[in-house]
C-alpha atoms as a PDB file:
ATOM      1  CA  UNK A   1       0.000   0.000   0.000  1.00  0.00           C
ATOM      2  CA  UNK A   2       2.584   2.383  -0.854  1.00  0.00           C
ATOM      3  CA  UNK A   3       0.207   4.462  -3.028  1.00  0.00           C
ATOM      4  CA  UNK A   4      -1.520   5.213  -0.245  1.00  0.00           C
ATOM      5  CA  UNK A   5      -3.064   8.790  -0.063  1.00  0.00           C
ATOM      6  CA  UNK A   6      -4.230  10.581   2.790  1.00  0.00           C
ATOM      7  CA  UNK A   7      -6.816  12.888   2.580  1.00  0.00           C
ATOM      8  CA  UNK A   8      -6.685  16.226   4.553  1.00  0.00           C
ATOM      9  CA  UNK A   9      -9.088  18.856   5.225  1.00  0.00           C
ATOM     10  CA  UNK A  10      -8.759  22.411   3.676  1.00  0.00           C
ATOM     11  CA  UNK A  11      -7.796  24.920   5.682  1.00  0.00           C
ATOM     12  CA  UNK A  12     -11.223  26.472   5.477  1.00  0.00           C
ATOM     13  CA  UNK A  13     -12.721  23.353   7.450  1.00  0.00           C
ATOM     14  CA  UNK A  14     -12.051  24.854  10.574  1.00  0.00           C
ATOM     15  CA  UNK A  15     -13.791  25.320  13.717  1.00  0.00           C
ATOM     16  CA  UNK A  16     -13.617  28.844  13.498  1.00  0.00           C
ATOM     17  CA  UNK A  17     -14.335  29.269  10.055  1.00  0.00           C
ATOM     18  CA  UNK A  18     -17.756  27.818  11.007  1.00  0.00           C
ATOM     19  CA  UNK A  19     -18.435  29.739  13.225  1.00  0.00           C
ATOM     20  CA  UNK A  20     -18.099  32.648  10.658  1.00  0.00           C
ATOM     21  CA  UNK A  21     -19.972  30.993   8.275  1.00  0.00           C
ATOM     22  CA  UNK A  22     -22.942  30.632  10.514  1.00  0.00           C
ATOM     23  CA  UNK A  23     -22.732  33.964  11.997  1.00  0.00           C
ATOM     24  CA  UNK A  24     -22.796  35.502   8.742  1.00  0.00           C
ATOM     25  CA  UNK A  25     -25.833  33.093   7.596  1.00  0.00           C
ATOM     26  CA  UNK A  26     -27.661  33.625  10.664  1.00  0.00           C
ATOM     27  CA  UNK A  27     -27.479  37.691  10.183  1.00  0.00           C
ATOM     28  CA  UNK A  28     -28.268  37.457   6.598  1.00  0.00           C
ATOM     29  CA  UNK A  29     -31.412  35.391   7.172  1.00  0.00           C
ATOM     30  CA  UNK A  30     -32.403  37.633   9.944  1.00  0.00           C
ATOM     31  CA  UNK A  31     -31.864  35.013  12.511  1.00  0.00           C
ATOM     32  CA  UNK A  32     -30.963  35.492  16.187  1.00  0.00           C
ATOM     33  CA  UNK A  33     -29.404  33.068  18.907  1.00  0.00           C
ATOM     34  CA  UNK A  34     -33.195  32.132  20.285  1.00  0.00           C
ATOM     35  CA  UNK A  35     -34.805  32.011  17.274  1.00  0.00           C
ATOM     36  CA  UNK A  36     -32.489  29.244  15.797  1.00  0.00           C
ATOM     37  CA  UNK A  37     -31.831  27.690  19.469  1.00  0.00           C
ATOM     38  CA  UNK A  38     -36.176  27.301  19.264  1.00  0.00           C
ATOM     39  CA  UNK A  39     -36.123  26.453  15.847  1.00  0.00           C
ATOM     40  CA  UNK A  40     -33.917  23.187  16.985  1.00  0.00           C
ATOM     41  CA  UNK A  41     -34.641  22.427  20.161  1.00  0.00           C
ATOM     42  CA  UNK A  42     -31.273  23.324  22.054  1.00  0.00           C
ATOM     43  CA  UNK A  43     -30.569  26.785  24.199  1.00  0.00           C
ATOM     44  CA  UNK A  44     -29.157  29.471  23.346  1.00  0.00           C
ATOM     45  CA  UNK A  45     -25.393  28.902  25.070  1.00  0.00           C
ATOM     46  CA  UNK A  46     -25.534  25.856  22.562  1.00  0.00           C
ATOM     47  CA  UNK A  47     -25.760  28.107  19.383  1.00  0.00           C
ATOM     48  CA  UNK A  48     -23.246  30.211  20.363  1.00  0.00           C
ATOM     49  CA  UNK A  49     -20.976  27.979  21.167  1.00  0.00           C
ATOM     50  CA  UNK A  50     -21.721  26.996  17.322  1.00  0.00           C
ATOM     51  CA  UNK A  51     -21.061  30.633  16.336  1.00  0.00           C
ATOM     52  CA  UNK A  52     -17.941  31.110  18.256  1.00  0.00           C
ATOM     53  CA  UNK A  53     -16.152  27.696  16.583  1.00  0.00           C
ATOM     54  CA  UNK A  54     -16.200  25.993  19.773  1.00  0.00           C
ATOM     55  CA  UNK A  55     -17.598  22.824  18.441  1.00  0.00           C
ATOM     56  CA  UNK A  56     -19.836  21.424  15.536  1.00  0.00           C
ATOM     57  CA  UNK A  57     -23.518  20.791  16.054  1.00  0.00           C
ATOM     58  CA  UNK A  58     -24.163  16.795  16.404  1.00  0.00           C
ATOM     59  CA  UNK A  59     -25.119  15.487  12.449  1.00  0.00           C
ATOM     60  CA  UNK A  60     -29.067  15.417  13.112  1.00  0.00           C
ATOM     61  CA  UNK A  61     -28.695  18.984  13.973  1.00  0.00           C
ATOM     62  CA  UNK A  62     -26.396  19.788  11.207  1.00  0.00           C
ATOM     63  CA  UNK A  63     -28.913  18.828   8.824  1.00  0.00           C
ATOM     64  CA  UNK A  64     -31.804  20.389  10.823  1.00  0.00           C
ATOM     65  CA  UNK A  65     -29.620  23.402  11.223  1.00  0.00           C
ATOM     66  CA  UNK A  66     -28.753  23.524   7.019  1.00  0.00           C
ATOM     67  CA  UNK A  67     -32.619  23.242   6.293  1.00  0.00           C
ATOM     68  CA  UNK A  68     -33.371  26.054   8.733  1.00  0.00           C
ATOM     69  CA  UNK A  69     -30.899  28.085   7.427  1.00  0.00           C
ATOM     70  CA  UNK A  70     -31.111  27.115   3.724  1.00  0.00           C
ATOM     71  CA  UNK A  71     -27.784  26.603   3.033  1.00  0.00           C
ATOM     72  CA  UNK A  72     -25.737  23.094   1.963  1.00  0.00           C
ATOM     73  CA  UNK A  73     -23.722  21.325   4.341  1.00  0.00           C
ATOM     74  CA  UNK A  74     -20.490  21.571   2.055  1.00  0.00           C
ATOM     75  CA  UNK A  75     -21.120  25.210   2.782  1.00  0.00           C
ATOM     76  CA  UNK A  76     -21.793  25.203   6.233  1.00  0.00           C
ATOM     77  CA  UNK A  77     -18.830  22.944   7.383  1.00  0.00           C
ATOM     78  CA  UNK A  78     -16.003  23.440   4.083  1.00  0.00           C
ATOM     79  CA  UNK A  79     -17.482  26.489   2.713  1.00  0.00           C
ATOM     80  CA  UNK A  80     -18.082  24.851  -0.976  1.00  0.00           C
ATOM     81  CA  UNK A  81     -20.850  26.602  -2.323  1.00  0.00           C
END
């Protein structure tokens, strides 16, 4: 297996960048914190944690999240549009 190749993530597929992404999704769409914490069932300290890169939503919520927000995942998480 010499020919081995190992994938790795663009730098754009961070934590932070995420965060950004959302943020700026979130605004666009006229979304704050509680709307899109009652829109999925979490709290508010949950979203922001989302919107400050601390970690990734769990993938049922990612999806939930992408149809609430109308956006792709490959946008959400890499940024592809």
């Amino acid at each position: 297996m010499e020919n081995e190749t190992v994938l790795k993530l663009p730098e754009r597929c961070t934590l932070a960048q995420f965060g950004k992404r959302l943020t700026v999704v979130m605004q666009k769409r006229g979304f704050d914190r509680r709307y899109v914490a009652r829109s999925l069932n979490v709290t508010e300290t949950c979203v922001r944690h989302w919107m400050a890169g601390d970690n990734y939503p769990n993938t049922q919520l990612m999806v939930l999240l992408c149809m609430l927000l109308k956006v792709s995942m490959d946008f959400l998480v890499i940024g592809r549009v």
